[in-house]
Protein backbone atom coordinates (compact mmCIF):
# COMPACT_ATOMS: atom_id res chain seq x y z
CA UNK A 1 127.46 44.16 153.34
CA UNK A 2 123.76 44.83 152.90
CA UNK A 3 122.09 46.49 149.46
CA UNK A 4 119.38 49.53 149.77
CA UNK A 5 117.81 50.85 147.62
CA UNK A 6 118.80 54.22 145.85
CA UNK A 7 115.75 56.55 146.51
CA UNK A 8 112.14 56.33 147.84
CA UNK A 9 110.00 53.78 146.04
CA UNK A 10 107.88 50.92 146.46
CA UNK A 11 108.64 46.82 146.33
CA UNK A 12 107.46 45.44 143.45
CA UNK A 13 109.09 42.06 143.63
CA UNK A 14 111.09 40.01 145.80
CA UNK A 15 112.37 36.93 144.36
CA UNK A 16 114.17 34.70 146.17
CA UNK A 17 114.64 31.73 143.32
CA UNK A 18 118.73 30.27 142.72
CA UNK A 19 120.38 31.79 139.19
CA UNK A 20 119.49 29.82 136.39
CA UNK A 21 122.58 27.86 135.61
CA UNK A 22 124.01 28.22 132.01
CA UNK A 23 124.23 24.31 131.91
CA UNK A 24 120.89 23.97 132.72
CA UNK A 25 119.31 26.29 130.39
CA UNK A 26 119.72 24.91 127.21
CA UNK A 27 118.34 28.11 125.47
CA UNK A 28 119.75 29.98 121.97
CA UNK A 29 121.30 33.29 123.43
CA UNK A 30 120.01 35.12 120.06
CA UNK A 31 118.68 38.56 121.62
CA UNK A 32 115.45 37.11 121.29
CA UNK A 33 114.92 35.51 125.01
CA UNK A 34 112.96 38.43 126.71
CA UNK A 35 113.53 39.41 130.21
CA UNK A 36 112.43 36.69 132.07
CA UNK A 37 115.76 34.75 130.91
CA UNK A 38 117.98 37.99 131.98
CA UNK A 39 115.59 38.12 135.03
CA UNK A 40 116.63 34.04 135.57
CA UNK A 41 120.44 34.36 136.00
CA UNK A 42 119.73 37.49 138.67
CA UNK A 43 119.85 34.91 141.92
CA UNK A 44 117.48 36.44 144.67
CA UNK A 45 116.79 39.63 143.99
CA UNK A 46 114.59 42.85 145.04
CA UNK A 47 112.80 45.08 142.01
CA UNK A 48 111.83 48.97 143.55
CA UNK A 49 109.17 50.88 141.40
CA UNK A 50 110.08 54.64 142.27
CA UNK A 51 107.28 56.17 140.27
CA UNK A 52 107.81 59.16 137.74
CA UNK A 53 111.05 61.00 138.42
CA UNK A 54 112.10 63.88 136.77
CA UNK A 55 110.23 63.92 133.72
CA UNK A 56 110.49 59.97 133.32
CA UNK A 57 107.30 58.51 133.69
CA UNK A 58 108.70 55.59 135.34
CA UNK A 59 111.80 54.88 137.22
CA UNK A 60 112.34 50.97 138.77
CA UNK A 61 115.74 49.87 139.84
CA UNK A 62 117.27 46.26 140.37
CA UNK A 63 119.11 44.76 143.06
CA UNK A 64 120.06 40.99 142.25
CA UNK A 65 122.60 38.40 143.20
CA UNK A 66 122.01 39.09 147.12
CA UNK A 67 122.58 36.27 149.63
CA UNK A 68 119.29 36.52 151.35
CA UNK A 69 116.96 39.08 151.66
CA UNK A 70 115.51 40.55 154.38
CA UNK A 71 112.70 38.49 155.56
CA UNK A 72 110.23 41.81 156.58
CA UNK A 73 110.66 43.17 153.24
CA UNK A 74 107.36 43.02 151.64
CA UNK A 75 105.43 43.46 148.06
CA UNK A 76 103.72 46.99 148.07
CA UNK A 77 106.20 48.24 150.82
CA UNK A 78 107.39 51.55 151.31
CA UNK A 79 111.22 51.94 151.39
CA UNK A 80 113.76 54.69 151.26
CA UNK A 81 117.67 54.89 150.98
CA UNK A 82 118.15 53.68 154.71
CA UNK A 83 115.70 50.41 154.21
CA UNK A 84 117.54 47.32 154.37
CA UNK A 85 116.80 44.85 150.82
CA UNK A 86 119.66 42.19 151.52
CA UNK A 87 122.89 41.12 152.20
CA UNK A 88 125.40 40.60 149.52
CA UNK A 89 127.35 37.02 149.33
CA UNK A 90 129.89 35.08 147.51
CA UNK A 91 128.90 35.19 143.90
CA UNK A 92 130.92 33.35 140.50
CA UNK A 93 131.20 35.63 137.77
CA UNK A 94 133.22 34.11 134.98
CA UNK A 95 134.00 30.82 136.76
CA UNK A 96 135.63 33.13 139.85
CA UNK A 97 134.59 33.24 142.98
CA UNK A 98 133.98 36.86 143.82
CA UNK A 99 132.78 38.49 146.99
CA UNK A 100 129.99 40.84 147.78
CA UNK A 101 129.30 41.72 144.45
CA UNK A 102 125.63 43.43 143.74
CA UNK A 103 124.45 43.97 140.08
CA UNK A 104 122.01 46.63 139.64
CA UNK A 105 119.83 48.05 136.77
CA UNK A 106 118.85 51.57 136.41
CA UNK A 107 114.79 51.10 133.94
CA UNK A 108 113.74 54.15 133.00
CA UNK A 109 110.34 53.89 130.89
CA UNK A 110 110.93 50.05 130.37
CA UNK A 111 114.55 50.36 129.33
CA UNK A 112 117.77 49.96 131.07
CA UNK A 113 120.11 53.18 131.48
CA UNK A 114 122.61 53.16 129.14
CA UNK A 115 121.35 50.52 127.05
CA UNK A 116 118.60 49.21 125.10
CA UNK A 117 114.56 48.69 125.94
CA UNK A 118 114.31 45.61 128.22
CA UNK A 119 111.56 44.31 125.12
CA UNK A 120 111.50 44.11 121.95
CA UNK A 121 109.43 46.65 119.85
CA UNK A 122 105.81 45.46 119.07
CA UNK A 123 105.24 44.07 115.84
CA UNK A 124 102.64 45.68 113.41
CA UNK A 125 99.16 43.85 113.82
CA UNK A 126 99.93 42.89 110.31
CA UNK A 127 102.28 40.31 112.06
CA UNK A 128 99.41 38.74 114.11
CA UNK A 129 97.99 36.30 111.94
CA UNK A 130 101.33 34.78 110.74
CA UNK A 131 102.28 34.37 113.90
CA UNK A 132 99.24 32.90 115.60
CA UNK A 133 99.74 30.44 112.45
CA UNK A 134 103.12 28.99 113.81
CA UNK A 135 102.24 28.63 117.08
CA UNK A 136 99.12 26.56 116.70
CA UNK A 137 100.30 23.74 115.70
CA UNK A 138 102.57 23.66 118.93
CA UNK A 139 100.36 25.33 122.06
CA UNK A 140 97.52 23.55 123.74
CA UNK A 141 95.12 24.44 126.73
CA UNK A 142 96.78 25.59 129.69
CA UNK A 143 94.24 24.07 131.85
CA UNK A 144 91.17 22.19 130.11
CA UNK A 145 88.60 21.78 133.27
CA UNK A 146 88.03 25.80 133.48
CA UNK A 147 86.05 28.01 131.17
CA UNK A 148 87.82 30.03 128.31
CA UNK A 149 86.80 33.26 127.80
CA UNK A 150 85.68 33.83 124.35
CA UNK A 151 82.61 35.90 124.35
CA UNK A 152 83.88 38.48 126.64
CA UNK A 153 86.02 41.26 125.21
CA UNK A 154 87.19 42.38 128.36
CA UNK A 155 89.12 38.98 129.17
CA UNK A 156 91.26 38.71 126.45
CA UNK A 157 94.13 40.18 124.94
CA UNK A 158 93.84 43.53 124.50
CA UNK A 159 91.56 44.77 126.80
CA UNK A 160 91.55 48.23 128.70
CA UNK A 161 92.92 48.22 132.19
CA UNK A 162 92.53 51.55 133.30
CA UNK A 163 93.71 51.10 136.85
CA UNK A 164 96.87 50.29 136.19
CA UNK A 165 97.44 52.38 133.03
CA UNK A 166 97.65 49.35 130.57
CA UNK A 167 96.03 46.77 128.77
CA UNK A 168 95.56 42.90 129.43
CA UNK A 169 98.03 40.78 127.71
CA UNK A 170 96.91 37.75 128.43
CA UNK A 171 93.82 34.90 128.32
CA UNK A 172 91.38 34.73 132.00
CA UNK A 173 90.09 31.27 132.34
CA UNK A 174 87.09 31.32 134.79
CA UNK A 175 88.10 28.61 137.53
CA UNK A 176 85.85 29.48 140.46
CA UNK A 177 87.56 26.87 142.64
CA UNK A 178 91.43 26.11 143.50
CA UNK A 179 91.20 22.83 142.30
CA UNK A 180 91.94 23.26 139.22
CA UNK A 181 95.54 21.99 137.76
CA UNK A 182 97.25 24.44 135.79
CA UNK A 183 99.62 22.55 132.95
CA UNK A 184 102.79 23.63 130.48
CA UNK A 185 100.69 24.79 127.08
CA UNK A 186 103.99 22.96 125.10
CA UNK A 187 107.35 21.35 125.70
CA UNK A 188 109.82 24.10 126.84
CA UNK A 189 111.82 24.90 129.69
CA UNK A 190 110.93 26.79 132.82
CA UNK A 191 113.06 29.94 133.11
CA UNK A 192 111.45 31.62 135.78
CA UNK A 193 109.44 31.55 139.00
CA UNK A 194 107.65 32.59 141.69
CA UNK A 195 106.66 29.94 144.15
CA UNK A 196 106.57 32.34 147.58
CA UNK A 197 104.04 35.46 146.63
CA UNK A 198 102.47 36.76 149.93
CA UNK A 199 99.80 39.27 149.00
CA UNK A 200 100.38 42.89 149.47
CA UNK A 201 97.69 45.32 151.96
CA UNK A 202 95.06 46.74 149.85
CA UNK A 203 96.34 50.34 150.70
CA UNK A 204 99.90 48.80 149.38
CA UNK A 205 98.76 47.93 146.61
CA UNK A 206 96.62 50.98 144.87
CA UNK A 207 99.96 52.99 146.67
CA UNK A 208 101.81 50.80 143.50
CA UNK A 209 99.06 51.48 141.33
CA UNK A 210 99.31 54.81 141.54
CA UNK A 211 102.40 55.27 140.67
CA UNK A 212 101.66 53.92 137.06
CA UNK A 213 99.43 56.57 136.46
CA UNK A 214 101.75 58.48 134.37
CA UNK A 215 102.95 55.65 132.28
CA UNK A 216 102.05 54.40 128.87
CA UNK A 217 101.48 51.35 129.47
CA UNK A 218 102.22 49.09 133.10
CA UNK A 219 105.83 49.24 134.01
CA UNK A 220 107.53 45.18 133.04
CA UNK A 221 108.28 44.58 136.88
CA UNK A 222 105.20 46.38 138.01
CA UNK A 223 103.26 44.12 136.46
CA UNK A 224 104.83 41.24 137.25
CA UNK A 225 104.23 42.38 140.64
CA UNK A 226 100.31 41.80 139.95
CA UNK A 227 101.39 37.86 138.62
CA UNK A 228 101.25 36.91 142.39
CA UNK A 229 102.77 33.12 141.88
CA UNK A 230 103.31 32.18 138.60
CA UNK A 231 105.70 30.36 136.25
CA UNK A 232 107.36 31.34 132.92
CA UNK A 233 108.13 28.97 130.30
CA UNK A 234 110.50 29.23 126.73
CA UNK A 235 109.39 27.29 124.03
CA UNK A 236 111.65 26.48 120.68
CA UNK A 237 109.44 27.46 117.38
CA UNK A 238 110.35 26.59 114.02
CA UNK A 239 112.25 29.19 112.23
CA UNK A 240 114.34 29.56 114.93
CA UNK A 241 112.03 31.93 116.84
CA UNK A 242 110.69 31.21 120.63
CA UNK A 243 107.64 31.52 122.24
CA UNK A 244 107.04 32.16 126.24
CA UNK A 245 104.13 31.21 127.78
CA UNK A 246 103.33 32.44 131.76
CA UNK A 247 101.15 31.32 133.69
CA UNK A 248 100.01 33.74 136.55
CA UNK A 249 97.81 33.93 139.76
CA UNK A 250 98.49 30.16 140.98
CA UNK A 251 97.35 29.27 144.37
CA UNK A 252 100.65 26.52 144.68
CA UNK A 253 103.22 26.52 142.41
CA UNK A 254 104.29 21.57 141.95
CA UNK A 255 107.25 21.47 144.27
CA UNK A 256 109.36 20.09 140.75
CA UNK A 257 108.70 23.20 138.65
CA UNK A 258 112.29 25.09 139.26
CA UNK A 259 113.93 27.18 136.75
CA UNK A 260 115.92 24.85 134.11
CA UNK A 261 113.49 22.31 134.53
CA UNK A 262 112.08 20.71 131.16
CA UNK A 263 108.76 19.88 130.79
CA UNK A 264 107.19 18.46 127.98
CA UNK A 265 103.31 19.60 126.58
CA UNK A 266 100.83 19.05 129.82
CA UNK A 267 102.81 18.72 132.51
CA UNK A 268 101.73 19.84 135.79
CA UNK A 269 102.40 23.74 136.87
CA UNK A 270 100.49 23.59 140.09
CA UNK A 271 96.80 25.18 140.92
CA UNK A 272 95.10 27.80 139.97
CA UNK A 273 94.21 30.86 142.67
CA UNK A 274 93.79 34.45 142.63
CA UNK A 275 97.36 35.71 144.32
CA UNK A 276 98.47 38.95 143.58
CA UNK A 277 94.78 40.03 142.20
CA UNK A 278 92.88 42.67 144.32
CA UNK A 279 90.73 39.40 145.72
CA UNK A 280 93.56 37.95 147.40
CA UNK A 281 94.85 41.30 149.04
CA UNK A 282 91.78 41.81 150.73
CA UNK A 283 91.84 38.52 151.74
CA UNK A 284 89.83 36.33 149.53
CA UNK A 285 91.33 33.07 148.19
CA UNK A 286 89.01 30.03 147.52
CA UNK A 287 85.28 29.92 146.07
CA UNK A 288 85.50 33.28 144.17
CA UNK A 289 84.90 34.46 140.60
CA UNK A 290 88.77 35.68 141.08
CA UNK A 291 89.90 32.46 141.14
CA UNK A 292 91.23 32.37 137.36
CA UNK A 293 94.18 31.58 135.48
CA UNK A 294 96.02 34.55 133.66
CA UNK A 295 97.70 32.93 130.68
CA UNK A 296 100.06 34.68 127.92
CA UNK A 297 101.68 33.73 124.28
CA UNK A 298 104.21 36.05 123.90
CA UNK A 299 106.12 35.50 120.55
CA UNK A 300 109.51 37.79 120.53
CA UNK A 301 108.92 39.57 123.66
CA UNK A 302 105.50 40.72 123.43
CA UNK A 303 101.96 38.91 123.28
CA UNK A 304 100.62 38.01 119.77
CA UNK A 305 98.02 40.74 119.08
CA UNK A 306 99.93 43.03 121.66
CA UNK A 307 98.10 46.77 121.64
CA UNK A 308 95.27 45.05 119.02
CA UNK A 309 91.61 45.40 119.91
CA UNK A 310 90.20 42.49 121.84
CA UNK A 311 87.97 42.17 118.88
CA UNK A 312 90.70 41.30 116.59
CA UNK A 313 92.88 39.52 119.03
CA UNK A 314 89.91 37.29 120.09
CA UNK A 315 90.02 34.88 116.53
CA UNK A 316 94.25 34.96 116.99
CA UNK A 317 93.65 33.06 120.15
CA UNK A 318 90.57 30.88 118.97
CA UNK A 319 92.90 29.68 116.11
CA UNK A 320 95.45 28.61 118.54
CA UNK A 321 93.65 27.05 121.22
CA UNK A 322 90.71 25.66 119.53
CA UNK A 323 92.16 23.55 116.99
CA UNK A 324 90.33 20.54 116.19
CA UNK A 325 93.71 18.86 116.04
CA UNK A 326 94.25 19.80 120.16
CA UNK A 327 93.35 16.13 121.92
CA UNK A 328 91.49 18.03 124.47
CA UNK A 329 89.02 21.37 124.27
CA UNK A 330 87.79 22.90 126.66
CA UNK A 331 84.09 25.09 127.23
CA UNK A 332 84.43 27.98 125.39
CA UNK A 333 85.87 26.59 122.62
């Protein structure tokens, strides 16, 4: 039995990682865990960004728990109802061993058909400062030999990013070089990754751009699509709330990072790289100003100083990451 996909759209992710195993995730099932833990227990799966449909400005659709999938599927690729995604295996649901089983989601602006958004609402800015102050005591530098990008507006949270209807959500730290290591921000868990990104054709991937045109703001899975390799990691916070961190645009993801994994506060992600950026799909990889590391604090769901100017976000992030109290600081700091 194979899966395919339900109408004419374009790949925005194919993820081939095992389920996340309950007994491995030690994480507080409390609504609160995003959609990176949901995305976790999936097993290999393929994510289709159909564009606006019918008034929607943005239909994607979700084909997960497949056996293998097809190894000339490709990010950016065209497909239509006839296009092979995978086969469907043996699966356990509810400690039974069940047979060609596929779970799909219907996401229709960023929430799932029948159900609720696949986020959380944003909090008012008015929420910003309160939360920067309980994370800062807990997050360090990502990576401490590249440049932090204070002093430019359009490199931190909240700036414009016009070709892909959205805004950035996350911190660019200037690398240059691949040789940077790229390291866990806090103790946590991992929860998700990608370890296997090939780069999409440069006429594949404005074909995806294009189709957020319509949207409010970048479609979840399209933009995860832009991630290239990257990791996610949960993080307890006091209070009972969680922080994720992700860590995007690595060159080589350590061979030991694997969902359920714990880590504790600068352990080793892999290197930093360019993948999924417009650099790497025309073919650039080493040497470049696009080698960078995309880095976000998301606190319930969404970024701390999420739809804020970069202006105002910019201190959030200084209070968190420069602390005199970190043991290391970087340049920008």
């Amino acid at each position: 039995q194979t899966a395919t996909p339900i109408a004419p759209g374009r790949v925005v992710m194919r993820v081939t990682q095992a389920p996340l195993n309950s007994f491995k995730a030690d994480l507080i099932a409390n609504g609160n865990d995003g959609p990176w833990l949901r995305a976790g227990a999936y097993g290999p799966f393929v994510v289709i960004d159909h564009g606006p449909r019918d008034g929607v400005s943005n239909v994607t659709s979700i084909y997960a728990g497949l056996e293998t999938i097809d190894p000339d599927l490709a990010v950016g690729q065209f497909v239509d109802t006839e296009t092979m995604l995978g086969s469907l295996g043996a699966r356990m649901i509810n400690d039974e061993l069940v047979n060609g089983v596929l779970s799909f989601e219907l996401i229709t602006d960023d929430t799932r058909f029948g159900s609720d958004p696949i986020r959380q609402s944003p909090p008012p800015a008015s929420e910003s400062p309160r939360l920067a102050a309980l994370v800062e005591d807990s997050i360090s530098l990502p990576v401490t030999t590249c440049t932090i990008p204070f002093g430019n507006v359009n490199l931190v949270v909240g700036a414009p990013r016009e070709y892909r209807s959205g805004i950035h959500n996350g911190l660019d730290f200037n690398c240059g070089s691949t040789d940077h290591v790229i390291q866990s921000a806090a103790a946590g868990q991992v929860i998700f990754v990608v370890n296997d990104y090939v780069n999409a054709s440069p006429e594949d991937r404005e074909a995806v751009l294009a189709q957020t045109v319509p949207a409010f703001d970048t479609p979840f899975w399209t933009l995860a699509n832009l991630y290239g390799n990257f990791v996610v990691i949960d993080h307890a916070l006091s209070g009972g709330e969680r922080a994720v961190t992700v860590y995007a645009h690595l060159s080589e993801v350590d061979s030991q990072i694997l969902p359920g994994v714990l880590v504790d506060g600068g352990t080793p992600l892999g290197f930093v790289g360019n993948s999924g950026s417009s650099a790497a799909s025309a073919g650039i990889e080493n040497n470049d100003a696009s080698v960078h590391l995309h880095w976000e604090l998301h606190v319930n769901d969404r970024p701390i100083g999420y739809l804020e100017s970069p202006t105002d976000t910019q201190p959030l992030y200084e209070q968190i990451l420069c602390n005199p109290e970190n043991p290391t600081m970087t340049v920008g700091c």
